[in-house]
C-alpha atoms as a PDB file:
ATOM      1  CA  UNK A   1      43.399  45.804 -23.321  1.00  0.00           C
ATOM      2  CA  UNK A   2      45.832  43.777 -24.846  1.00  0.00           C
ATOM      3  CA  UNK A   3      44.788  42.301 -28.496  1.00  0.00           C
ATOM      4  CA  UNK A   4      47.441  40.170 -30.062  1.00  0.00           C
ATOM      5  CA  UNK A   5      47.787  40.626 -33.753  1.00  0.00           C
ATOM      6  CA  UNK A   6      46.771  37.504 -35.921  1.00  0.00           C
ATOM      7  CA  UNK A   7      49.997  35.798 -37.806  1.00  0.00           C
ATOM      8  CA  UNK A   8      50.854  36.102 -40.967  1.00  0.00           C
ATOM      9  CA  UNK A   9      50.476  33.062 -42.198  1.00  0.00           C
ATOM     10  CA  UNK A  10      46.840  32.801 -40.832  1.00  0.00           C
ATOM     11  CA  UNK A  11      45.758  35.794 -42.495  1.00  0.00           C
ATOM     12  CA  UNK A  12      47.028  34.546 -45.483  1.00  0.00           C
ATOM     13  CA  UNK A  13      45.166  30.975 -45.010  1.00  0.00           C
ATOM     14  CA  UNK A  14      41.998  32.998 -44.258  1.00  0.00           C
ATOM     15  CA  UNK A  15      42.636  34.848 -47.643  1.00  0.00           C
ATOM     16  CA  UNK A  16      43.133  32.320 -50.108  1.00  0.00           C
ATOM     17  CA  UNK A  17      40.001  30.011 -48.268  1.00  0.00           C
ATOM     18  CA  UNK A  18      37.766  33.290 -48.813  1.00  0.00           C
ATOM     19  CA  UNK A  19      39.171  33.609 -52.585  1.00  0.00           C
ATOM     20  CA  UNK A  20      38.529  30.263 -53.256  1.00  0.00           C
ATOM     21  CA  UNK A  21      35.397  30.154 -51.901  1.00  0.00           C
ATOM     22  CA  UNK A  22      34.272  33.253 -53.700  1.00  0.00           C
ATOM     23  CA  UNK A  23      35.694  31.822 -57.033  1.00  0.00           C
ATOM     24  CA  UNK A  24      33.592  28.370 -55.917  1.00  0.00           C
ATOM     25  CA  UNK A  25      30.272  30.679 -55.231  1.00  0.00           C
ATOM     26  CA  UNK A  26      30.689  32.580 -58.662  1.00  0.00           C
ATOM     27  CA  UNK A  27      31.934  36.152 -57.297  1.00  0.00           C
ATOM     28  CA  UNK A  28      35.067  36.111 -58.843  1.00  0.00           C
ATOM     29  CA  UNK A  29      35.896  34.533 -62.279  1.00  0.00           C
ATOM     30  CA  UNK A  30      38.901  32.194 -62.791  1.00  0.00           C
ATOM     31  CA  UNK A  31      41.460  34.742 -64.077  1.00  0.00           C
ATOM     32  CA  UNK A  32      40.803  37.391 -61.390  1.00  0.00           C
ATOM     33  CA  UNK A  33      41.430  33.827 -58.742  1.00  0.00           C
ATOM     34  CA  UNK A  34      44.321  32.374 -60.294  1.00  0.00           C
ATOM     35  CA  UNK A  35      45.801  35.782 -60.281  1.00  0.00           C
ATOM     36  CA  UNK A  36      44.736  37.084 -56.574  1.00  0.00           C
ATOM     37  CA  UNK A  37      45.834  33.343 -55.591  1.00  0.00           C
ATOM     38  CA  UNK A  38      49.576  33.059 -56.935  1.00  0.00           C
ATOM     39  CA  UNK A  39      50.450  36.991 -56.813  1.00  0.00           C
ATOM     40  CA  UNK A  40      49.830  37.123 -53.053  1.00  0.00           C
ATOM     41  CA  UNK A  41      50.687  33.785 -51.722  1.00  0.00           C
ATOM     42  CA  UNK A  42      53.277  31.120 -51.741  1.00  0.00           C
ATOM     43  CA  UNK A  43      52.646  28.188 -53.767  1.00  0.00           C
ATOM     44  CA  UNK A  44      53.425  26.021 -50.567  1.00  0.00           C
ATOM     45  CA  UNK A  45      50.350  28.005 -48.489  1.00  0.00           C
ATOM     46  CA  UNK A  46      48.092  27.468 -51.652  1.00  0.00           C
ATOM     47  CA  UNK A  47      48.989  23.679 -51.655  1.00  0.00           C
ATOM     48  CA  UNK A  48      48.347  23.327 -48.049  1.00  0.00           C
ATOM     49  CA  UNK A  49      44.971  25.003 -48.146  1.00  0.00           C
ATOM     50  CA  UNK A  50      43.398  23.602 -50.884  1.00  0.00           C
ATOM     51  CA  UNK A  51      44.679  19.919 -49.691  1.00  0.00           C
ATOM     52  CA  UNK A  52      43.023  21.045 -46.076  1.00  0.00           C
ATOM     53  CA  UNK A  53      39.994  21.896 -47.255  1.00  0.00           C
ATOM     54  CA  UNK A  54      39.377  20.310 -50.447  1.00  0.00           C
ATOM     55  CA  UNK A  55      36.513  17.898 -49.307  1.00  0.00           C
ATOM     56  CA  UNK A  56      34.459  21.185 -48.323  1.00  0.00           C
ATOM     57  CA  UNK A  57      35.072  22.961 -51.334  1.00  0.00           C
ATOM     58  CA  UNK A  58      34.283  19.866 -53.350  1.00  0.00           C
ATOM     59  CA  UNK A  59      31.025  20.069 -51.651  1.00  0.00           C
ATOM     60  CA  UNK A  60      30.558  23.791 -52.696  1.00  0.00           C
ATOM     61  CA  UNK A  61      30.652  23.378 -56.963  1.00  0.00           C
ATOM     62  CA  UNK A  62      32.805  19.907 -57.755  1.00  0.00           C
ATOM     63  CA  UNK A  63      33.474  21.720 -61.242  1.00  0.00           C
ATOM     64  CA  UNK A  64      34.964  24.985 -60.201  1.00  0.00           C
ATOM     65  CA  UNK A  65      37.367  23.860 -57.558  1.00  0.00           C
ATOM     66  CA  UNK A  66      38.352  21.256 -59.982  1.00  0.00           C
ATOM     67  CA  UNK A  67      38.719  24.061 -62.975  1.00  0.00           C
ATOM     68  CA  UNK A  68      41.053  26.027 -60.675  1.00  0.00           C
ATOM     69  CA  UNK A  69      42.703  23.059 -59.381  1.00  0.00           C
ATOM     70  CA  UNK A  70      43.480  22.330 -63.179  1.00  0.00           C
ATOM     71  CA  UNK A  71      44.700  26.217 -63.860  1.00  0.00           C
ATOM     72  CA  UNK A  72      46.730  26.254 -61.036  1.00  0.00           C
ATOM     73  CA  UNK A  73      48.608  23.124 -61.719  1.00  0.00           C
ATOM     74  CA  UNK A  74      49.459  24.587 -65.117  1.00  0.00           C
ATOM     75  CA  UNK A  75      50.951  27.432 -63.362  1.00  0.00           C
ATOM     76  CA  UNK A  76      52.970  25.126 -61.140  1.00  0.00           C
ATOM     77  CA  UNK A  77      50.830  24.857 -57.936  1.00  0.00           C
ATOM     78  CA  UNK A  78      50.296  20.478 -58.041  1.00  0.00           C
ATOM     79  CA  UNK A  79      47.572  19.776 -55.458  1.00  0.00           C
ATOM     80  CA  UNK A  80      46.659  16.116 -54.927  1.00  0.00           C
ATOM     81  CA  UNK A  81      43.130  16.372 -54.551  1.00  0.00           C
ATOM     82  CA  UNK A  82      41.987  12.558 -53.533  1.00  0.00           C
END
């Protein structure tokens, strides 16, 4: 059996939705978020996530997404978010 191995740059998607979503559910605090987010990712791939999915974390906790939203734009990462 042949499995092909996931790419990169979906693993890394699937990371940064499950951090945010963790961060919107209250398992993770904003420091240890911000920090997981922007140590192992590109600021690009954080951009393009959030933007994807922002109505559905919206929908989550309005607040929180828009706290990080707000933490990561002071550390460079501008996401429009409608």
């Amino acid at each position: 059996m042949s499995r092909r191995m996931p790419r990169p740059e979906d693993v890394s998607r699937d990371h940064i939705d499950t951090t945010v979503i963790g961060f919107l559910k209250g398992w993770n605090d904003e420091d240890w978020t911000e920090v997981s987010l922007l140590t192992l990712h590109p600021q690009e791939e954080i951009r393009l996530v959030l933007r994807e999915n922002g109505g559905r974390y919206r929908t989550l906790n309005e607040s929180r997404f828009l706290e990080i939203v707000r933490r990561l734009k002071a550390q460079g990462v501008a996401v429009h978010v409608g």
